[in-house]
Every structure is written in structure tokens, then in C-alpha cells.
C-alpha atoms as a PDB file:
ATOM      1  CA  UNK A   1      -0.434  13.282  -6.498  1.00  0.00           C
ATOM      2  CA  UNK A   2      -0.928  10.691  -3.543  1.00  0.00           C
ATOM      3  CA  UNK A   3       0.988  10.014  -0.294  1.00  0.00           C
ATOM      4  CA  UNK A   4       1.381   7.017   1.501  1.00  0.00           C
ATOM      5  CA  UNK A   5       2.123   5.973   4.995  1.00  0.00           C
ATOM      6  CA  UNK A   6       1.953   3.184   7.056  1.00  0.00           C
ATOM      7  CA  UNK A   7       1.606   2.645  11.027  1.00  0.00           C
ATOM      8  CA  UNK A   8       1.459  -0.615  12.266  1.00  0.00           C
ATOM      9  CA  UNK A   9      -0.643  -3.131   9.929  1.00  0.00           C
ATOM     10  CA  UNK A  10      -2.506  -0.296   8.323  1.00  0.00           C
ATOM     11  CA  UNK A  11      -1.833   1.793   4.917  1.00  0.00           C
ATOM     12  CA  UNK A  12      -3.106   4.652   4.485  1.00  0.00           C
ATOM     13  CA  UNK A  13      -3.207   6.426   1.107  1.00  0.00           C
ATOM     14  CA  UNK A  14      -3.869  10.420   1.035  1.00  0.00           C
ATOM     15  CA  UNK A  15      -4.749  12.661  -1.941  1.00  0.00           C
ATOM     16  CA  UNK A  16      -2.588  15.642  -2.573  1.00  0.00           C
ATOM     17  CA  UNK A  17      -4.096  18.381  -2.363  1.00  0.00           C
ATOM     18  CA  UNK A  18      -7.799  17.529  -1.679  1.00  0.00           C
ATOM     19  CA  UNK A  19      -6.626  15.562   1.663  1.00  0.00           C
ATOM     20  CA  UNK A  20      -8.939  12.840   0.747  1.00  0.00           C
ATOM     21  CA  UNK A  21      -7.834   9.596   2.999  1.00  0.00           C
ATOM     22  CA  UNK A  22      -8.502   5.894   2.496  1.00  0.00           C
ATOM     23  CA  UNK A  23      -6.891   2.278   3.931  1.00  0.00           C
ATOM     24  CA  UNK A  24      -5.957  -0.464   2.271  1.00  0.00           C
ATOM     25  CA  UNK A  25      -7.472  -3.667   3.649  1.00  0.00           C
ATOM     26  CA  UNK A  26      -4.230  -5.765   3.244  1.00  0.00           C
ATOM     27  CA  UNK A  27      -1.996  -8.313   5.368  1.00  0.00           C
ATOM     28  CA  UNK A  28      -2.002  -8.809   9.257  1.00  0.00           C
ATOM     29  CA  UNK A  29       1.899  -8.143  10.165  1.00  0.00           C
ATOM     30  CA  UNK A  30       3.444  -4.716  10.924  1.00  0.00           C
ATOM     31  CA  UNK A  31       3.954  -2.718   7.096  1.00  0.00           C
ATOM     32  CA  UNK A  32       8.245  -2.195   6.465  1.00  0.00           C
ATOM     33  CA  UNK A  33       7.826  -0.412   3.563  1.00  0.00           C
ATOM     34  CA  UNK A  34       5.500   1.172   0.666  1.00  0.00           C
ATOM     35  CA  UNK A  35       6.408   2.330  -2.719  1.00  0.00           C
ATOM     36  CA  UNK A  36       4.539   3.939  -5.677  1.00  0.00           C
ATOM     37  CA  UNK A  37       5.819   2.910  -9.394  1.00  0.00           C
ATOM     38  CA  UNK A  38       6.693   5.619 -11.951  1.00  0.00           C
ATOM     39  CA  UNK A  39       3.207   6.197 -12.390  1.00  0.00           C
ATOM     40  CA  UNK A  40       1.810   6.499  -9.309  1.00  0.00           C
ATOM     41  CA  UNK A  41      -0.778   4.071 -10.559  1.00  0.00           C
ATOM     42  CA  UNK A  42       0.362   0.979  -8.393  1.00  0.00           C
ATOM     43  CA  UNK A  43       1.427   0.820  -5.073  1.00  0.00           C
ATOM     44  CA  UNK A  44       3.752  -2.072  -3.619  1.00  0.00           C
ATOM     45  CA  UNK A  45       3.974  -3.260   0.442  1.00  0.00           C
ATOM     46  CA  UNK A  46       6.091  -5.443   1.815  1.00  0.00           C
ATOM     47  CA  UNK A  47       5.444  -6.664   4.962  1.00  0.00           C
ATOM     48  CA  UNK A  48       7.650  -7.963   8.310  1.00  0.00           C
ATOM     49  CA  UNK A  49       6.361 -11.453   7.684  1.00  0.00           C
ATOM     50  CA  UNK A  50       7.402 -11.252   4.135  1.00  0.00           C
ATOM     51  CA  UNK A  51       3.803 -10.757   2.092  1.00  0.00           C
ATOM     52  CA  UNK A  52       4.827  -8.053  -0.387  1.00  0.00           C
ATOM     53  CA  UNK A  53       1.163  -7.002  -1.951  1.00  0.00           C
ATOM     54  CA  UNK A  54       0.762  -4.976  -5.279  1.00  0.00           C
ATOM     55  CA  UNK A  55      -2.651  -2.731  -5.251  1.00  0.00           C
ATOM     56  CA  UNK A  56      -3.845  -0.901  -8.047  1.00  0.00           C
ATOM     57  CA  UNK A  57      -4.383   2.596  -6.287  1.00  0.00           C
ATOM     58  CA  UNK A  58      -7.607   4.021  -8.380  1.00  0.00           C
ATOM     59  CA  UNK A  59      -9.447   0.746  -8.006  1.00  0.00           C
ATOM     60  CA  UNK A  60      -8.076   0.448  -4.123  1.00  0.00           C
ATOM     61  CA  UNK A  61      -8.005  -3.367  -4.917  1.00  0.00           C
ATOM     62  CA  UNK A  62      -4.993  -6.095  -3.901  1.00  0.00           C
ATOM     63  CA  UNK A  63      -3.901  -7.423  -7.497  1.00  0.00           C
ATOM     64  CA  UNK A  64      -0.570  -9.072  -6.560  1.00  0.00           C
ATOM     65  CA  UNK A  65       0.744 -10.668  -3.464  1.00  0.00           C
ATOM     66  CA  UNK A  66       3.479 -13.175  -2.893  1.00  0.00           C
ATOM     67  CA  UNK A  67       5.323 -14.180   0.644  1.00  0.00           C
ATOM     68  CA  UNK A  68       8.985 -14.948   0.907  1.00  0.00           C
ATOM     69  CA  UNK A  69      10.057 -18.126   2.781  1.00  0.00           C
END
């Protein structure tokens, strides 16, 4: 299982259980919100400017982003 949280610009993904940590390199405005799908296999952020971003959590690589105007 994985946790997510976010402080300022910065997302930081945690490992249930075996505590391992690591960031995702993403946008440059403050993080609103982060959500896992179903299978806890992609993670979605959506930003105060608007950039939502879509990683792919095992690969810890952006697949998806798009900005609101």
C-alpha cells in the first residue's frame, strides 16, 4: 500500500509498511490535492495554478499533464 502527501510544491510518496520515501519531480505551484486510482497504480495532482499531472507510481514517471485556463 502507498501514502501520499504533499507540502508546498513537493509530493512525496511513502511505502506502507517498509517506510520507503520518494518525490515526485513535478510542477512549480503549491500541490491542492493528490489522489490514487482504484489501483493504486496511478497517482493524479492538481495543482493551485491549475496543472493537474498523472504519474505512473512504480515507474515514478509524469505520463499525463494538462493546465486549466
Amino acid at each position: 500500500m502507498l501514502v501520499a502527501s504533499a507540502s508546498d510544491e513537493k509530493v512525496t510518496v511513502t511505502e506502507r509498511g517498509s517506510g520507503r520515501r520518494w518525490a515526485l519531480a513535478g510542477g512549480k505551484s503549491e500541490v491542492l490535492s493528490v489522489s490514487f486510482d482504484a489501483a493504486g497504480r496511478r497517482l493524479a495532482v492538481y495543482r493551485i495554478d491549475g496543472l493537474l499531472e498523472v504519474w505512473d507510481v512504480a515507474n515514478r514517471k509524469r505520463i499525463f499533464e494538462v493546465k486549466s485556463s
